[in-house]
Protein backbone atom coordinates (compact mmCIF):
# COMPACT_ATOMS: atom_id res chain seq x y z
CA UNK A 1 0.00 0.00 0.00
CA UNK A 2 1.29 3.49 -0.60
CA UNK A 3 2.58 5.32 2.09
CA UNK A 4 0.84 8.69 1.93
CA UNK A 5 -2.17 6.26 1.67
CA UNK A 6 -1.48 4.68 5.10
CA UNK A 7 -1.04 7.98 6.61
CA UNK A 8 -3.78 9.46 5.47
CA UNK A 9 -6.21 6.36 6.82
CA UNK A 10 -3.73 6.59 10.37
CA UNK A 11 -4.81 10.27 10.10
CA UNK A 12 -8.62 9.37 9.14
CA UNK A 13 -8.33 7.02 12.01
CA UNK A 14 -7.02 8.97 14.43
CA UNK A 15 -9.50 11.97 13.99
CA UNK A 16 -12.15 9.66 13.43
CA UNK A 17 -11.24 7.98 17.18
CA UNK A 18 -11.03 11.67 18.46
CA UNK A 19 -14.69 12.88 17.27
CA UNK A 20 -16.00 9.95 18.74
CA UNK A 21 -14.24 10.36 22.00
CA UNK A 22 -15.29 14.15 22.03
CA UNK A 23 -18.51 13.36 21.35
CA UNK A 24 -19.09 10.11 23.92
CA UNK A 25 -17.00 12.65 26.14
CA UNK A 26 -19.46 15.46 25.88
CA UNK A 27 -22.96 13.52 26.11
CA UNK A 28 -21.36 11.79 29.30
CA UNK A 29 -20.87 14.90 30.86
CA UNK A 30 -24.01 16.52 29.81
CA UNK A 31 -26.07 13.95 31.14
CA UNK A 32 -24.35 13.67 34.96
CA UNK A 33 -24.75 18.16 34.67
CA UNK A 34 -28.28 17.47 34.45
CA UNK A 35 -28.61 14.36 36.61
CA UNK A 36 -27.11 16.75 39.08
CA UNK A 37 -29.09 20.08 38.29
CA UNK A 38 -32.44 18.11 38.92
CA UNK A 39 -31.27 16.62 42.14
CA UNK A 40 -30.54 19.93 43.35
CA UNK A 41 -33.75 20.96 41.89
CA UNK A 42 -35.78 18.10 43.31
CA UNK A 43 -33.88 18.76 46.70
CA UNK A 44 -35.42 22.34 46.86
CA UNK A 45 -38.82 21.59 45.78
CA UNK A 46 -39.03 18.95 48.38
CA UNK A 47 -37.98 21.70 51.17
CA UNK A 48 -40.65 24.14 49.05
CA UNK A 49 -43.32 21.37 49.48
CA UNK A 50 -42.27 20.73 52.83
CA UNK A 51 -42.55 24.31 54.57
CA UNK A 52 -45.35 25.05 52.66
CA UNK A 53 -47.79 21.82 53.89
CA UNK A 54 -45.83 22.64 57.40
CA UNK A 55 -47.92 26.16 57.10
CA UNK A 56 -51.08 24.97 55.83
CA UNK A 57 -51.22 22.06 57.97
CA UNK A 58 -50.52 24.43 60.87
CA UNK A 59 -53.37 27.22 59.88
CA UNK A 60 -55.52 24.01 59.73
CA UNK A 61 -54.59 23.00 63.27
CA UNK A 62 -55.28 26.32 64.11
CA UNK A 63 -58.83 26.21 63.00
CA UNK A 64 -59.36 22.71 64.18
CA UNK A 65 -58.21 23.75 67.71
CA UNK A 66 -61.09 26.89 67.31
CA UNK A 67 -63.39 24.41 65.97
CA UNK A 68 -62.94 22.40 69.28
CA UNK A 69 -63.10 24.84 71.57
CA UNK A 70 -66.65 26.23 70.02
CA UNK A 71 -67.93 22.58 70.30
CA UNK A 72 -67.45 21.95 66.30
CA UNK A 73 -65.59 18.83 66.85
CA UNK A 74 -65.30 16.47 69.74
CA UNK A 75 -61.58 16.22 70.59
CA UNK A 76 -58.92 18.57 71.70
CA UNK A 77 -58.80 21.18 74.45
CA UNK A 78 -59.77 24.71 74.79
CA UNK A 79 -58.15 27.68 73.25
CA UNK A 80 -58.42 31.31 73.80
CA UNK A 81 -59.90 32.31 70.73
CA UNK A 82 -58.75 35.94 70.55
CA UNK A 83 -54.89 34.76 70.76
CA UNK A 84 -55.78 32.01 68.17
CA UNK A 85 -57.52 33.78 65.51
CA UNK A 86 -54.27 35.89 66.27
CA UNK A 87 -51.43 33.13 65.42
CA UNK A 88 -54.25 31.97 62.64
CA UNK A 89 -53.17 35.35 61.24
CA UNK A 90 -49.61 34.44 61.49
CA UNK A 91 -49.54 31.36 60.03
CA UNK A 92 -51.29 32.79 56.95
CA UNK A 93 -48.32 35.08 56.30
CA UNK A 94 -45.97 31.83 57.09
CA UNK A 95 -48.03 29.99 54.58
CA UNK A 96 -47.72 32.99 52.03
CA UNK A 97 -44.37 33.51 52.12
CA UNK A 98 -43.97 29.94 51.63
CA UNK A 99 -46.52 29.94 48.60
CA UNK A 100 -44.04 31.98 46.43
CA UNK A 101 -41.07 28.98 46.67
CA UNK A 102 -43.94 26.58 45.74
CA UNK A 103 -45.13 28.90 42.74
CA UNK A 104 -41.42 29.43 41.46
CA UNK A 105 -40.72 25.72 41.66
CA UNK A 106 -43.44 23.70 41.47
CA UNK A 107 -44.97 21.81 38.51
CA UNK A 108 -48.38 22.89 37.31
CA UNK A 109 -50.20 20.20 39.03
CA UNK A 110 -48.70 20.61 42.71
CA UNK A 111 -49.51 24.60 42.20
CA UNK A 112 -53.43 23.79 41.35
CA UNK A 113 -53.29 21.34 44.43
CA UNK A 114 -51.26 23.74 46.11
CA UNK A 115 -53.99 26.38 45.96
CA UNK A 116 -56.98 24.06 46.13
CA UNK A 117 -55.64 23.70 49.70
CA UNK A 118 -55.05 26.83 51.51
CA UNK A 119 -58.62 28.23 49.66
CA UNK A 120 -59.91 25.52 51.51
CA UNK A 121 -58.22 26.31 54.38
CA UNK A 122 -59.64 29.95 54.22
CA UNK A 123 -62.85 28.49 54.04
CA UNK A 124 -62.16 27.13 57.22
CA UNK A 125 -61.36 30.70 58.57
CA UNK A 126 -64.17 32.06 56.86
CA UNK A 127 -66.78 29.76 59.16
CA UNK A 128 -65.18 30.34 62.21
CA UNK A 129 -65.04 34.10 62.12
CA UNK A 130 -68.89 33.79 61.75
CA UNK A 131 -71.20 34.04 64.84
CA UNK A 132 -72.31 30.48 65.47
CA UNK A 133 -70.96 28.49 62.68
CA UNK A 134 -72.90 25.74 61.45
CA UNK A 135 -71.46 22.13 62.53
CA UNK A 136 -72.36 20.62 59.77
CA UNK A 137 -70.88 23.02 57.65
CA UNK A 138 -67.82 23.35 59.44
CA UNK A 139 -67.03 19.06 59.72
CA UNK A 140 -68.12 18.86 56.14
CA UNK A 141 -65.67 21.88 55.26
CA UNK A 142 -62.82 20.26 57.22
CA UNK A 143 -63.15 16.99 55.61
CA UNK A 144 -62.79 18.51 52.35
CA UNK A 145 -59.77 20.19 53.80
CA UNK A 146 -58.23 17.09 54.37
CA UNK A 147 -59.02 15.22 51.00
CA UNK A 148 -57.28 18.61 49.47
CA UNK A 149 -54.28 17.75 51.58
CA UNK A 150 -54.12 14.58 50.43
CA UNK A 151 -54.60 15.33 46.56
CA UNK A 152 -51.44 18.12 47.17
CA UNK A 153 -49.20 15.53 49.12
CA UNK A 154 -49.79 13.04 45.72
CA UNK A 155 -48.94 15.33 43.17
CA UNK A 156 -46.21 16.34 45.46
CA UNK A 157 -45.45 12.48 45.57
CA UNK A 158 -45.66 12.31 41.80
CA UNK A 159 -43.06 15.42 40.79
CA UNK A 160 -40.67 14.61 43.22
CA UNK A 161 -40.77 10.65 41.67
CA UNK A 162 -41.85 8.88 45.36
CA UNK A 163 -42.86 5.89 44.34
CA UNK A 164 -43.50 4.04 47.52
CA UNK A 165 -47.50 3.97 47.05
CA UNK A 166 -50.66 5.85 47.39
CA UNK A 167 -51.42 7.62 50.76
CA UNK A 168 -53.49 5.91 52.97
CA UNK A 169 -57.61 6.50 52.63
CA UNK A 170 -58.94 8.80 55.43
CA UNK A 171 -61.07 8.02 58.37
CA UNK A 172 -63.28 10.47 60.29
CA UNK A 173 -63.74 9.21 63.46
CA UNK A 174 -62.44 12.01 65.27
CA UNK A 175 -64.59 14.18 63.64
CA UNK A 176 -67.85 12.68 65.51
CA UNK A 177 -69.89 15.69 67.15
CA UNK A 178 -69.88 16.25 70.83
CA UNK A 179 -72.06 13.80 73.01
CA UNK A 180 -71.79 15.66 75.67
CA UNK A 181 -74.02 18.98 74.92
C-alpha cells in the first residue's frame, strides 16, 4: 500500500477515534450536569413542598383547635380564641411567604393542588369568624380540607418521583360531634 495512503487512513483514524471520543465525552458529561441540576432541583422543591404543607397544615390545626373549643368537633382542648384567631393570622403570612417557593418551583399540578388547599383552608377561617358556625358546615368543610391535603401531598409524591404507594384513605372518626351537649 502506498505510504501517503497509510497515513492518510492513520490520520482518518485517528480523527475519526477523536470525534468519537469528544462526542461520547461530551454527552457523558451533559447527562451527569443534568442528573445533578435536577437533584438539586428536586432537593429544593421537596424543602418548598415541605414548609409550605408545614404552614397549611398548621393554619388548619389552628382552626381545628377553634373548631374544638366552640364545640365543632369532639376532641382537643380549649383555646383562647382571641390569641388564636391571632397566630391563625400568622400562620397565613408563614403559609404565604412559603406559597411563592412553591409557585417558582413547582410543577403545574402541585400549584393547582397547592392552591386548592389553603382556599380551603380559608374556608375554614371564613366559618369560624362567623357568629355560630354551622357544625355541619364546618365538619363537612374540614373533611374537604383534608381530602385537598391529600390530593397536594400526591402530586407532590408524583413530581418529586416517590414511588413508595398511594397515601393511605382517610377516616373520620375524630370528627364525631360532641355527646356531651
Amino acid at each position: 500500500m502506498n505510504p501517503v495512503v497509510t497515513q492518510i487512513l492513520t490520520i482518518a483514524g485517528v480523527l475519526l477515534g477523536s470525534a468519537a471520543t469528544f462526542v461520547v465525552t461530551t454527552s457523558a458529561e451533559r447527562l451527569r450536569w443534568r442528573r445533578t441540576q435536577s437533584a438539586r432541583w428536586d432537593d429544593k422543591r421537596l424543602a418548598a413542598y415541605t414548609e409550605y404543607a408545614n404552614a397549611v397544615k398548621r393554619m388548619v390545626r389552628l382552626c381545628r383547635r377553634i373548631a374544638e373549643t366552640r364545640n365543632l368537633l369532639a376532641t382537643g382542648r380549649p383555646v383562647d380564641l382571641d390569641a388564636a384567631f391571632a397566630e391563625l393570622a400568622e400562620a397565613e403570612t408563614e403559609r404565604a411567604l412559603n406559597w411563592e417557593t412553591v409557585l417558582l418551583l413547582g410543577d403545574p399540578a402541585t400549584i393547582t393542588a397547592a392552591r386548592a388547599w389553603h382556599e380551603q383552608a380559608w374556608q375554614l377561617e371564613r366559618l369560624l369568624r362567623e357568629d355560630g358556625p354551622d357544625e355541619a358546615a364546618f365538619v363537612e368543610a374540614y373533611k374537604n380540607t383534608m381530602l385537598l391535603r391529600n390530593d397536594f401531598y400526591a402530586h407532590a409524591r408524583a413530581d418529586l418521583g416517590v414511588a413508595s404507594g398511594t397515601l393511605p384513605e382517610l377516616t373520620w372518626t375524630s370528627l364525631q360531634p360532641p355527646t356531651d351537649r
